[in-house]
N, C-alpha and C. Protein backbone atom coordinates (compact mmCIF):
# COMPACT_ATOMS: atom_id res chain seq x y z
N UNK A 1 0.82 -1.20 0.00
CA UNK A 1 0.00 0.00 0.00
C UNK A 1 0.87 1.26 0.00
N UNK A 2 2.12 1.18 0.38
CA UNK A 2 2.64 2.36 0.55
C UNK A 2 3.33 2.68 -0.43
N UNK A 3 3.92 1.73 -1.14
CA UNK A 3 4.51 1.50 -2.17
C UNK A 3 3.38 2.28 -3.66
N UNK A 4 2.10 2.21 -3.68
CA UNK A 4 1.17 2.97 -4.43
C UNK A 4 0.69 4.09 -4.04
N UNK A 5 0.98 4.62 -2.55
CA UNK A 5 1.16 5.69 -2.32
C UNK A 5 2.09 6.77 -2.57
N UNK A 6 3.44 6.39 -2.36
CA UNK A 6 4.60 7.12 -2.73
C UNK A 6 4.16 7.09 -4.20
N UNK A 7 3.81 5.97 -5.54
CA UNK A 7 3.75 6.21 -6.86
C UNK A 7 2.98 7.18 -6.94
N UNK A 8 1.64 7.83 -6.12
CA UNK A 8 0.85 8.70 -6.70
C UNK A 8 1.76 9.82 -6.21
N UNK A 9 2.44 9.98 -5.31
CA UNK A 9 3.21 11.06 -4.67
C UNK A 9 4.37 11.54 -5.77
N UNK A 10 4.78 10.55 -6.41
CA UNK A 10 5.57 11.33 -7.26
C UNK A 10 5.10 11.39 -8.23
N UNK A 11 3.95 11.15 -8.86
CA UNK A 11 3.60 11.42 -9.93
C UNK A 11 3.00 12.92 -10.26
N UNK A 12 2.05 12.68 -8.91
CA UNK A 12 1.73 14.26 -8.88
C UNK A 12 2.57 15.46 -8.58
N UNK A 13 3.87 15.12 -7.70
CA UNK A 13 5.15 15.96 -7.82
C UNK A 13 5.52 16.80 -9.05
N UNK A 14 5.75 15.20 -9.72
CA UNK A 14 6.44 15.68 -11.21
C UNK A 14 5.62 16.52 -12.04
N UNK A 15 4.22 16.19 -12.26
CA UNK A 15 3.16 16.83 -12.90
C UNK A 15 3.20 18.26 -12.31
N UNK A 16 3.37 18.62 -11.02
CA UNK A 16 2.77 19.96 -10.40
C UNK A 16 4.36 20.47 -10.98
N UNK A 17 5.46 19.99 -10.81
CA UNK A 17 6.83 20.66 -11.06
C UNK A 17 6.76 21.20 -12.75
N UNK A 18 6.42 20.07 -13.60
CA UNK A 18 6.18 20.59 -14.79
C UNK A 18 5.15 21.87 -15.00
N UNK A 19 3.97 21.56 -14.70
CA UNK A 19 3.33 22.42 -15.18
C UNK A 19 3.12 23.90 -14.28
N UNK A 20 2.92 23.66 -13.09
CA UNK A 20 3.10 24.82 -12.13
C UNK A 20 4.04 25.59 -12.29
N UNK A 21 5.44 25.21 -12.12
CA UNK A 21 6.60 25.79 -12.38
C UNK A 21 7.84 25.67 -13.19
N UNK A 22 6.58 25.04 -14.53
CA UNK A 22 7.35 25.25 -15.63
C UNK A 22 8.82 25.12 -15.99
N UNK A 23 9.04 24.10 -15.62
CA UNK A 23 10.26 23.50 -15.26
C UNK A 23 10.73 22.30 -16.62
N UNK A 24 9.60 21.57 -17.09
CA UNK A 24 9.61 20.53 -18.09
C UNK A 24 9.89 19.21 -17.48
N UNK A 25 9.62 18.41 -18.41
CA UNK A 25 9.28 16.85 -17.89
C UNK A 25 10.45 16.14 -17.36
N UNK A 26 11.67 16.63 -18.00
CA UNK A 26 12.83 15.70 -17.73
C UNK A 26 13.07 16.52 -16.78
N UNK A 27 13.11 17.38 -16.27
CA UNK A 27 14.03 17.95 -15.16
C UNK A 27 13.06 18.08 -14.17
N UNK A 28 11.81 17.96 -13.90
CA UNK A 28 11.13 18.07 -13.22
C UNK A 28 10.88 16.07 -12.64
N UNK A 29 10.96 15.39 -13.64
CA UNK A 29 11.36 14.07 -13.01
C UNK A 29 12.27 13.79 -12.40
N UNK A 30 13.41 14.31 -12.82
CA UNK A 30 14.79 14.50 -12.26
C UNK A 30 14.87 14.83 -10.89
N UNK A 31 13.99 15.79 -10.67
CA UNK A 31 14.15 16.61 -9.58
C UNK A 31 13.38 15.68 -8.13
N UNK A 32 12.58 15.07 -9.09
CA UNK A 32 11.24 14.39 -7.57
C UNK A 32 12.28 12.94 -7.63
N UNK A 33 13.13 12.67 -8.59
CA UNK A 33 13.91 11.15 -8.52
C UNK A 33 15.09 11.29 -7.64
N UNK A 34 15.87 12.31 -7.69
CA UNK A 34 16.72 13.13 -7.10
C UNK A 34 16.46 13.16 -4.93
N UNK A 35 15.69 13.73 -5.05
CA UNK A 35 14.96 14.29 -3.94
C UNK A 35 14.72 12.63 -3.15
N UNK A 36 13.97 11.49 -3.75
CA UNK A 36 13.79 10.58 -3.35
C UNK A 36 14.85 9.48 -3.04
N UNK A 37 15.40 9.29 -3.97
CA UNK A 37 16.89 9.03 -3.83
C UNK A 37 17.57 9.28 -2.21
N UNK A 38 17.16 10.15 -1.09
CA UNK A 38 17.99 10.44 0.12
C UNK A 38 17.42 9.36 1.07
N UNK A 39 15.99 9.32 0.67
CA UNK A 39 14.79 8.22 1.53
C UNK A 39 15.70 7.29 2.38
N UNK A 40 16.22 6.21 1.76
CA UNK A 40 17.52 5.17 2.30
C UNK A 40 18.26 5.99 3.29
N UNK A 41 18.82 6.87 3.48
CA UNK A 41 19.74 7.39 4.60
C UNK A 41 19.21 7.92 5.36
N UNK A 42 17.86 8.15 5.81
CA UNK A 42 17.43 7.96 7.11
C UNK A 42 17.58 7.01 7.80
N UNK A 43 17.67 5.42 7.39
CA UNK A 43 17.94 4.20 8.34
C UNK A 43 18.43 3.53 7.06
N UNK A 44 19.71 3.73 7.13
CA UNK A 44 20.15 2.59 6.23
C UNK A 44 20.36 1.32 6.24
N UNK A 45 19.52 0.40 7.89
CA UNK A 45 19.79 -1.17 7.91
C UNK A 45 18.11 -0.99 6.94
N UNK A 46 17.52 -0.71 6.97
CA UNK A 46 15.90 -0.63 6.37
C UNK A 46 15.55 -0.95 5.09
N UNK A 47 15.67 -2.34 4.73
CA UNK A 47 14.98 -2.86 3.64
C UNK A 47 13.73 -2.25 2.81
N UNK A 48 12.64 -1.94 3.97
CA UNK A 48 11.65 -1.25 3.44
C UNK A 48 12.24 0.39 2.89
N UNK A 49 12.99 1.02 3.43
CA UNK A 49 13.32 2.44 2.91
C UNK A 49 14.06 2.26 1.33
N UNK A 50 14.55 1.24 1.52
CA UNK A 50 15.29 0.88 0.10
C UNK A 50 14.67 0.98 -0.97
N UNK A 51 13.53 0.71 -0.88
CA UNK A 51 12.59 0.03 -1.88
C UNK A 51 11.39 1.82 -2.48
N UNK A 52 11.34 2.32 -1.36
CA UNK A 52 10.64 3.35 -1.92
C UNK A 52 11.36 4.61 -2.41
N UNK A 53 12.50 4.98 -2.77
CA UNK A 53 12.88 5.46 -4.33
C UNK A 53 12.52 5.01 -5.98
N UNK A 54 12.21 4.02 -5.88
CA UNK A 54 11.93 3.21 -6.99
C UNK A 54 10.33 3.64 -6.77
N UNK A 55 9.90 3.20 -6.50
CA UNK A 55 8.34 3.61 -6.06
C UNK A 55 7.78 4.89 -6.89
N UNK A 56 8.90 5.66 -6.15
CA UNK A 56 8.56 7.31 -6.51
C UNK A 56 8.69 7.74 -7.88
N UNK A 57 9.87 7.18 -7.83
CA UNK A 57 10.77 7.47 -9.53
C UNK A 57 9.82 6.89 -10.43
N UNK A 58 8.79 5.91 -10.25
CA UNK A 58 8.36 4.90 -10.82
C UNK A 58 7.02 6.04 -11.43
N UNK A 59 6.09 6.61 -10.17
CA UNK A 59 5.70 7.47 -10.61
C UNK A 59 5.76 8.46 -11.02
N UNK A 60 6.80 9.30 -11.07
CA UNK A 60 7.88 10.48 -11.58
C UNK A 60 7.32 10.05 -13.33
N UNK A 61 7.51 8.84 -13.99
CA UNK A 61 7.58 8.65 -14.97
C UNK A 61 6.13 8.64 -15.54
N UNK A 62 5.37 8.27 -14.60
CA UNK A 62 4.01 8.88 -14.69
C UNK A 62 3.24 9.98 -14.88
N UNK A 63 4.25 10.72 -13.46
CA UNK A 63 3.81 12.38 -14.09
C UNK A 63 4.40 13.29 -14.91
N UNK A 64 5.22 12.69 -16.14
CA UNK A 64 5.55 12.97 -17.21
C UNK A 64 4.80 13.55 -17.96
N UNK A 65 3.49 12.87 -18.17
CA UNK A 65 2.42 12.97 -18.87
C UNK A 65 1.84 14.37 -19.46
N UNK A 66 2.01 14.52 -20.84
CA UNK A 66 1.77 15.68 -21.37
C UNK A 66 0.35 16.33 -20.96
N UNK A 67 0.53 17.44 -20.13
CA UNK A 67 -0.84 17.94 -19.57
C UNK A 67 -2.24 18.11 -21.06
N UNK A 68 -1.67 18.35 -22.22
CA UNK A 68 -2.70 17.72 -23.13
C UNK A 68 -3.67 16.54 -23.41
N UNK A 69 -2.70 15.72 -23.01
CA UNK A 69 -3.62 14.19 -22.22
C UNK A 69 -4.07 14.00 -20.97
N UNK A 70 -3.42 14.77 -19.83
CA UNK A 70 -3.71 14.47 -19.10
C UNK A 70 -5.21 15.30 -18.45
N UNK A 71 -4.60 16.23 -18.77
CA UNK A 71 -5.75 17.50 -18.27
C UNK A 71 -6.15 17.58 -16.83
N UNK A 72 -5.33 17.17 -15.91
CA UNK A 72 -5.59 17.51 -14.49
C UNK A 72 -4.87 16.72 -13.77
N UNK A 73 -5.36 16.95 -12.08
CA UNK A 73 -4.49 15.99 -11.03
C UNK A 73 -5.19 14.97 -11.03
N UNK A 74 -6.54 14.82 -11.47
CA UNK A 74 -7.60 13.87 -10.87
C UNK A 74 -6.77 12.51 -11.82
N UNK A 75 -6.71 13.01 -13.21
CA UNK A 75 -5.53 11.86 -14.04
C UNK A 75 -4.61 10.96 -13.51
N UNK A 76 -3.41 12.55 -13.11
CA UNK A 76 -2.47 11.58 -13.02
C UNK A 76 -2.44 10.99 -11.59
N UNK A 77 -3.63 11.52 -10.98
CA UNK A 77 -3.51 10.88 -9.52
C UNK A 77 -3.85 9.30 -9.26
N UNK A 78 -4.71 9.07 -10.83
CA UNK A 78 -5.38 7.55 -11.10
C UNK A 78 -4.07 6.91 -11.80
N UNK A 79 -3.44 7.61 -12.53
CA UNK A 79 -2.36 7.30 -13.58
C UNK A 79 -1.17 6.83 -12.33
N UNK A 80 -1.04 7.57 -11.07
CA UNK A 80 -0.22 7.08 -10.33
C UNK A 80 -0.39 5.99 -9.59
N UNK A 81 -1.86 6.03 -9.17
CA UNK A 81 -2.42 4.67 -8.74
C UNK A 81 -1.82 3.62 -9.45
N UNK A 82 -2.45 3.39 -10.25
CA UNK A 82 -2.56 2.32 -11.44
C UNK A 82 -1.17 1.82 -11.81
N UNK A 83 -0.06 2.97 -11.54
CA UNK A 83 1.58 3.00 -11.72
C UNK A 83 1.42 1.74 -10.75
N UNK A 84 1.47 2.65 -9.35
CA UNK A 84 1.78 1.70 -8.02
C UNK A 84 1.02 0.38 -8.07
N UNK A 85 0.18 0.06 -8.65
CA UNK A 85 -0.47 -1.23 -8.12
C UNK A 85 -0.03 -2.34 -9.62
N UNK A 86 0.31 -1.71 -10.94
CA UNK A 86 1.01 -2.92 -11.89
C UNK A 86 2.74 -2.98 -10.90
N UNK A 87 3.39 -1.43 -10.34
CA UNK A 87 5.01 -2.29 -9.92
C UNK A 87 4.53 -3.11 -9.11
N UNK A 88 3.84 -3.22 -8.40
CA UNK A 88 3.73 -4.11 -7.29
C UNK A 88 3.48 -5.63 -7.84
N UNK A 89 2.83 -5.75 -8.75
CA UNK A 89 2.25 -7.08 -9.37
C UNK A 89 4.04 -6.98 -9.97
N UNK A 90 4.13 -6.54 -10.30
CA UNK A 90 5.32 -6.76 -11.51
C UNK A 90 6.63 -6.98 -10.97
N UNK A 91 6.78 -6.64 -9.48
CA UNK A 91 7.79 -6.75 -8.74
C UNK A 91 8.88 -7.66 -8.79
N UNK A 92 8.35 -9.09 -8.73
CA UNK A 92 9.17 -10.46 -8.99
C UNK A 92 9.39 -10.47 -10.65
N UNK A 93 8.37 -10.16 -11.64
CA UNK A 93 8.94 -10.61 -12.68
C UNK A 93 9.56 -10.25 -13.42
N UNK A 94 9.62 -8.90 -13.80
CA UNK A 94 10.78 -8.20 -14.79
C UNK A 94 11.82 -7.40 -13.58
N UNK A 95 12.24 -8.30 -12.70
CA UNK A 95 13.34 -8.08 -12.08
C UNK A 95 14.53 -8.04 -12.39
N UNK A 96 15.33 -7.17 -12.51
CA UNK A 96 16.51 -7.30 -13.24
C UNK A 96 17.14 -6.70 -14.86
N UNK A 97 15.60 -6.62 -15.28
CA UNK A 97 15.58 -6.03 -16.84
C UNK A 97 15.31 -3.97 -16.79
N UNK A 98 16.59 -3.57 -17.79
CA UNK A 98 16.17 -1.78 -18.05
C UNK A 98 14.83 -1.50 -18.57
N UNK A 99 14.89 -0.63 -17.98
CA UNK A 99 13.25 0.13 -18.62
C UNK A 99 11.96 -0.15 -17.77
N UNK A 100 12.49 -0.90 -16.57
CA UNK A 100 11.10 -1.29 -15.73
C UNK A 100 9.95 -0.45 -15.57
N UNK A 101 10.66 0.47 -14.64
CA UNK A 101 9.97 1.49 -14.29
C UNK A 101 9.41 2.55 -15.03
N UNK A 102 10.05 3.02 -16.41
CA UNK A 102 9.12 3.58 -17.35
C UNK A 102 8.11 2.91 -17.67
N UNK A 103 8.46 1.57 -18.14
CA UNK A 103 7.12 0.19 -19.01
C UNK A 103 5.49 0.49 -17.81
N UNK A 104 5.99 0.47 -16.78
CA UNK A 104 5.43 0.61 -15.47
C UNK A 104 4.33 1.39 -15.73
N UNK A 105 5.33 2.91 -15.54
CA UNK A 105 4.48 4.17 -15.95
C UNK A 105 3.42 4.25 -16.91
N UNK A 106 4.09 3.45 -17.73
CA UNK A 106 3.28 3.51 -19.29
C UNK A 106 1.92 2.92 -19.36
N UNK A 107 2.40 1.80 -18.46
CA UNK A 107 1.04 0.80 -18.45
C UNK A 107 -0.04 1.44 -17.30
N UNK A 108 0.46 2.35 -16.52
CA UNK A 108 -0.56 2.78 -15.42
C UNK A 108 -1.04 4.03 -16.35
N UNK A 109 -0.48 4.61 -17.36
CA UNK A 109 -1.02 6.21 -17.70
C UNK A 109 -1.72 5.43 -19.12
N UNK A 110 -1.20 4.20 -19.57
CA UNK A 110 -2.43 3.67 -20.41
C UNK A 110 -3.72 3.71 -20.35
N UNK A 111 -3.44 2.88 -19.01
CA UNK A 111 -5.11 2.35 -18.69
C UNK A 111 -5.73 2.86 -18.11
N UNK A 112 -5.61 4.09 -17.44
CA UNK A 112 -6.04 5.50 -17.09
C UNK A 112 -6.75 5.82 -18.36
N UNK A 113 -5.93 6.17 -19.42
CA UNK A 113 -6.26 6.79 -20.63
C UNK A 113 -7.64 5.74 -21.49
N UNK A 114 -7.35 4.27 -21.27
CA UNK A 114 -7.96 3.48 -21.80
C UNK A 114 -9.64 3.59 -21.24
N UNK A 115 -9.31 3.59 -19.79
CA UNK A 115 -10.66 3.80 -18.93
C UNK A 115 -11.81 5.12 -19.18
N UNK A 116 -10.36 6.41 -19.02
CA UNK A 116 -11.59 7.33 -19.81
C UNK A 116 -12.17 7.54 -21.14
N UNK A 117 -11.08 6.73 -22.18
CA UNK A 117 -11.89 6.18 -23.41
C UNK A 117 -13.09 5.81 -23.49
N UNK A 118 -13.23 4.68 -22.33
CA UNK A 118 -14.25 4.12 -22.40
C UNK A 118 -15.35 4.65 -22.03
N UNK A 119 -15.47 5.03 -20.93
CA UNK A 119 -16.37 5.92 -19.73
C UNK A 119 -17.11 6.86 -20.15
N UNK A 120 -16.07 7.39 -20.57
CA UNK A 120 -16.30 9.14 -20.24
C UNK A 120 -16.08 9.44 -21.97
């Protein structure tokens, strides 16, 4: 659960860094991946602290999302959901392989996108 919490946390980071203060996508991911990255050195015996940089970063790549598609927080706040709950399924299996955590992103700001296709 916390692990899809931190994903909506950085997703909406990155989104508010881009568009609020106009900063742009790569450096505004940069910045919430950066920032998360210190998490671990609060208790560095902490397995669990380890694990939520990835989390964040995971949604960072989420709130990439060109505010033309996205058109709000309510988006990427589902788009971050949806991040956090495929890494979590996905955890054991593409362990080890580049590009996780974007593929991640992609598939949570998909089916976001897929859903309000449908819906709405």
């Amino acid at each position: 659960m916390l692990l899809i919490i931190l994903s909506i946390i950085g997703a909406v980071t990155t989104y508010w860094l881009n568009v609020e203060l106009d900063l742009g996508t790569v450096l505004s991911a940069g910045i919430t991946g950066l920032l998360s990255s210190f998490i671990p050195f609060i208790n560095r015996r902490s397995d669990t602290l380890r694990e939520l940089p990835a989390a964040i970063y995971c949604g960072a790549f989420a709130g990439m999302t060109a505010p033309f598609l996205a058109n709000g927080y309510t988006f990427i706040s589902f788009a971050g959901l949806f991040t956090g709950i495929i890494l979590i399924i996905s955890k054991s299996t593409l362990h080890g392989f580049g590009g996780k955590l974007g593929t991640v992103a992609f598939g949570g700001v998909s089916l976001m996108s897929l859903i309000l296709f449908l819906f709405f």
